[in-house]
C-alpha atoms as a PDB file:
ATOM      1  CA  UNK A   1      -2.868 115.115 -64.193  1.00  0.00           C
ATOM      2  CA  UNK A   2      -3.502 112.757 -67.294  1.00  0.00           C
ATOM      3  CA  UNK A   3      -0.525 111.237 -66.605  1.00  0.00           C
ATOM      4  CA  UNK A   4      -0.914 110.274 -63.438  1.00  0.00           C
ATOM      5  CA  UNK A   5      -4.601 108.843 -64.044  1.00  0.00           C
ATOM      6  CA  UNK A   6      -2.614 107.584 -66.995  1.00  0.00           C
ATOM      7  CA  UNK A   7      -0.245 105.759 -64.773  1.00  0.00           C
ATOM      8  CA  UNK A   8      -2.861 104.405 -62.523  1.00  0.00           C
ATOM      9  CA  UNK A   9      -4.550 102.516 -65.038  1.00  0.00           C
ATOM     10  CA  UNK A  10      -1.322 100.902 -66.167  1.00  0.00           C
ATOM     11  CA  UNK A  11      -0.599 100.061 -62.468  1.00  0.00           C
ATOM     12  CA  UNK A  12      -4.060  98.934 -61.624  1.00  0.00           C
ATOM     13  CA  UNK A  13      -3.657  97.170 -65.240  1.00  0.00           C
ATOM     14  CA  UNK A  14      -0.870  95.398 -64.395  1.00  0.00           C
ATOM     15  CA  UNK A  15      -2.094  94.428 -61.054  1.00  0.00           C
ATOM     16  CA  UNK A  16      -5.126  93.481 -62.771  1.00  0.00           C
ATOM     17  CA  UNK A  17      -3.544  90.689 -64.737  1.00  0.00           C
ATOM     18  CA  UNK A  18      -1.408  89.138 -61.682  1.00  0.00           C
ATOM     19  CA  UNK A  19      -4.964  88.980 -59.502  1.00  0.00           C
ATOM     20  CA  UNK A  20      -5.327  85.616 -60.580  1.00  0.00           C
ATOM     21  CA  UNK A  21      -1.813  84.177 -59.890  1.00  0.00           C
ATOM     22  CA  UNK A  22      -1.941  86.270 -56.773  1.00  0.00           C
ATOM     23  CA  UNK A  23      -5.116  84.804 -55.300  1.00  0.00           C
ATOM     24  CA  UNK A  24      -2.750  81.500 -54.292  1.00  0.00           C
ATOM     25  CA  UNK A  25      -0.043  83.488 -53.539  1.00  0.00           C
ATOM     26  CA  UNK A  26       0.569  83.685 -50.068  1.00  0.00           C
ATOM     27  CA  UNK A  27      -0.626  87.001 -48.516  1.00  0.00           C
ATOM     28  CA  UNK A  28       1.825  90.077 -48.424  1.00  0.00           C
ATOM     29  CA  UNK A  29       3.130  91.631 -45.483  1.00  0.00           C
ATOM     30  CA  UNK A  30       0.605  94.642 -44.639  1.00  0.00           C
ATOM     31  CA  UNK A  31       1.633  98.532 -45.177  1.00  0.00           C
ATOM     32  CA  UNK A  32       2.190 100.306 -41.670  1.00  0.00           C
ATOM     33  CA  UNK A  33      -0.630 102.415 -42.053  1.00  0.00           C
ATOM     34  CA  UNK A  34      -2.375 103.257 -38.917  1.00  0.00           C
ATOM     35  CA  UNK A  35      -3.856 100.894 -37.505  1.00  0.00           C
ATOM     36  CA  UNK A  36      -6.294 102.569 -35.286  1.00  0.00           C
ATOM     37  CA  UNK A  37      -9.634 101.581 -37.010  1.00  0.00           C
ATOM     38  CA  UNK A  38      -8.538  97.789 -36.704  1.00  0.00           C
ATOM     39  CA  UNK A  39      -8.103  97.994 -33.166  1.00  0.00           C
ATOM     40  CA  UNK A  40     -12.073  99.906 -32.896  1.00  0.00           C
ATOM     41  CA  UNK A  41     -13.062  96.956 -34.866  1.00  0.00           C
ATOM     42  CA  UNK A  42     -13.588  99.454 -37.831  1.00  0.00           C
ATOM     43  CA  UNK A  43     -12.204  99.249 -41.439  1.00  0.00           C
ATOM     44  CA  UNK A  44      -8.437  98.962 -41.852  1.00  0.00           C
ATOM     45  CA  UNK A  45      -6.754  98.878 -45.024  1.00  0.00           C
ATOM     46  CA  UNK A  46      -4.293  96.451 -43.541  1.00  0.00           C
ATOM     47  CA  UNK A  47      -7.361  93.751 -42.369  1.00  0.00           C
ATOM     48  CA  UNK A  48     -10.541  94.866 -43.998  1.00  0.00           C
ATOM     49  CA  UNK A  49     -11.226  92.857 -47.671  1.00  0.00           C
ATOM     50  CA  UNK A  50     -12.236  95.343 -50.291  1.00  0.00           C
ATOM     51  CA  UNK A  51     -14.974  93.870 -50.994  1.00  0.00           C
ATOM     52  CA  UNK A  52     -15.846  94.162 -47.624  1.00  0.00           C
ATOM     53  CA  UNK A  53     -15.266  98.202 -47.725  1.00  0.00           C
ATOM     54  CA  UNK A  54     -17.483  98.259 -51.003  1.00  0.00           C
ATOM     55  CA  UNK A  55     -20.749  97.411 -48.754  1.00  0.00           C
ATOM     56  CA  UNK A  56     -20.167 100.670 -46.546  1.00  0.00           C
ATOM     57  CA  UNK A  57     -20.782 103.615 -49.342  1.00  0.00           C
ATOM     58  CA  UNK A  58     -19.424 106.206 -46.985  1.00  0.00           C
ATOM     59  CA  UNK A  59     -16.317 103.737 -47.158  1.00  0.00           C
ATOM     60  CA  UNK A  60     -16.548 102.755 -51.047  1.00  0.00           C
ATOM     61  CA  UNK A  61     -16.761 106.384 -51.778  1.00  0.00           C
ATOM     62  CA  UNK A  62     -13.742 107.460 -49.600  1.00  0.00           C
ATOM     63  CA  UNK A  63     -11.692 104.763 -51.514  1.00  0.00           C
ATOM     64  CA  UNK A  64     -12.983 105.946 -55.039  1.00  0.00           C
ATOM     65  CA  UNK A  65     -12.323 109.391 -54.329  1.00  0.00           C
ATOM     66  CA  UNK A  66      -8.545 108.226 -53.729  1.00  0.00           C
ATOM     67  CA  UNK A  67      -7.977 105.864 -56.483  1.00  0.00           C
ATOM     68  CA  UNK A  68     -10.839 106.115 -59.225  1.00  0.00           C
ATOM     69  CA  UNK A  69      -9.538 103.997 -61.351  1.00  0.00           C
ATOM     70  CA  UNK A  70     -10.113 100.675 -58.684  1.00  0.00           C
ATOM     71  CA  UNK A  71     -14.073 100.204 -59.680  1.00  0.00           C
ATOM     72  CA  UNK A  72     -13.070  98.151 -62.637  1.00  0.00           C
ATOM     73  CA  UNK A  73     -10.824  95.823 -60.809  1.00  0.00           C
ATOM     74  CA  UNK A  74     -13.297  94.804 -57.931  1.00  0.00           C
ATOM     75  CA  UNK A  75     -14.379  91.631 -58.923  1.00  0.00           C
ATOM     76  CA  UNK A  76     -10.564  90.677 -59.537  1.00  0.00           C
ATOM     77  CA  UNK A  77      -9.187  92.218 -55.977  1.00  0.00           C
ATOM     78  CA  UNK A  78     -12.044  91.889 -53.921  1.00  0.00           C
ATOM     79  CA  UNK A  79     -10.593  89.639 -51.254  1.00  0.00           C
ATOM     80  CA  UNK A  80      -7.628  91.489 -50.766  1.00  0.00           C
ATOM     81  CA  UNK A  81      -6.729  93.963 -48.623  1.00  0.00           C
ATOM     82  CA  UNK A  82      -5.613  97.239 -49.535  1.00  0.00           C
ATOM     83  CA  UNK A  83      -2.383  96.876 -48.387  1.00  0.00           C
ATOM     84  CA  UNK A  84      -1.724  93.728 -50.216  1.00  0.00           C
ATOM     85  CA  UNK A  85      -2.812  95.474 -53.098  1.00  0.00           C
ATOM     86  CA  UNK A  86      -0.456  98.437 -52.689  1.00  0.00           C
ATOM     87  CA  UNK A  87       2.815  96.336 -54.017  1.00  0.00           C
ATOM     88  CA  UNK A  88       1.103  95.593 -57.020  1.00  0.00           C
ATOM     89  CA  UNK A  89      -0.431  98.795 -57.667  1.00  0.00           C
ATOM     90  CA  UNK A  90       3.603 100.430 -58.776  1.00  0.00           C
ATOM     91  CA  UNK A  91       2.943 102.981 -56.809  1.00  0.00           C
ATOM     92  CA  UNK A  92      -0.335 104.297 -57.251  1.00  0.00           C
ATOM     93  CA  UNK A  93      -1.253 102.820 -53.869  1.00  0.00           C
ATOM     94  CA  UNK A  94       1.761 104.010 -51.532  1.00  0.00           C
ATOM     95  CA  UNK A  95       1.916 104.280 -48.083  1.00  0.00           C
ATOM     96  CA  UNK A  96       1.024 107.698 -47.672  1.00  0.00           C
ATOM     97  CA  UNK A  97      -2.382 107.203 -50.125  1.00  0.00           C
ATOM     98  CA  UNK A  98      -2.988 103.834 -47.494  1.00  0.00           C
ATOM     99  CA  UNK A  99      -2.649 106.464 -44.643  1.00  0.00           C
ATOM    100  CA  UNK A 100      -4.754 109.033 -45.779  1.00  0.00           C
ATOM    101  CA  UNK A 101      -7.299 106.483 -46.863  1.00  0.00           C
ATOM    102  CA  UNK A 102      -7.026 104.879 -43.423  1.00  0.00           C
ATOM    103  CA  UNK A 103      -7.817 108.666 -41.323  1.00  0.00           C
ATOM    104  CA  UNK A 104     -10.784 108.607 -43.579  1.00  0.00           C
ATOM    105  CA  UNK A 105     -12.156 105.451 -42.558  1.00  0.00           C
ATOM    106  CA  UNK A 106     -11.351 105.841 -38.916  1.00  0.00           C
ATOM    107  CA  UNK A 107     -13.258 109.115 -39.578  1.00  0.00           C
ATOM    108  CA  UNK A 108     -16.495 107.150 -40.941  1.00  0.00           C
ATOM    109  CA  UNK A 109     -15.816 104.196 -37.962  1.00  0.00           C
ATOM    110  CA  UNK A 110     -15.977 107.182 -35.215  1.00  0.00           C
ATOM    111  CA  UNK A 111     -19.374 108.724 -37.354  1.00  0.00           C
ATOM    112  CA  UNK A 112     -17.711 112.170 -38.345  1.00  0.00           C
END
């Protein structure tokens, strides 16, 4: 278990210091995660800006729970999406965590 929170931080780490550079980057190609939510108009980790899912706490919460280790690295990723993040994150941020993160927002878009 350490060493996968371990691992995360080094990821998120890592990802942390290419944020900048990455800002003028152009924007990577978006995870197939389900896409669902986007079409409700509801948060999608393909379309949604983090720190647009940071203002819902049912949403901020669900992404926490996931990935603890992102609250330090807000400020830096904030206007990306999660699945631009996910390339950066070496693996801590696959496409199955993007999925399951994505059925828990479509579960807070439909109220459950």
């Amino acid at each position: 278990m350490k060493s996968k929170i371990a691992a995360s931080l080094v990821a998120l780490t890592t990802l942390a210091a290419a944020a900048p550079a990455l800002a003028q980057a152009p924007a990577a190609a978006p995870a197939k995660a389900d896409a669902s939510a986007s079409a409700a108009g509801g948060l999608s980790v393909d379309k949604t800006p983090i720190s647009e899912i940071i203002k819902n706490e049912k949403a901020k919460a669900a992404l926490e729970a996931a990935l603890p280790p992102i609250t330090q690295y807000y400020d830096q990723i904030g206007g990306m999406t999660l699945a631009q993040v996910a390339p950066m994150s070496q693996g801590a941020l696959d496409d199955a965590k993007l999925k399951s993160i994505q059925a828990e927002f479509d579960k807070i878009s439909a109220g459950k």
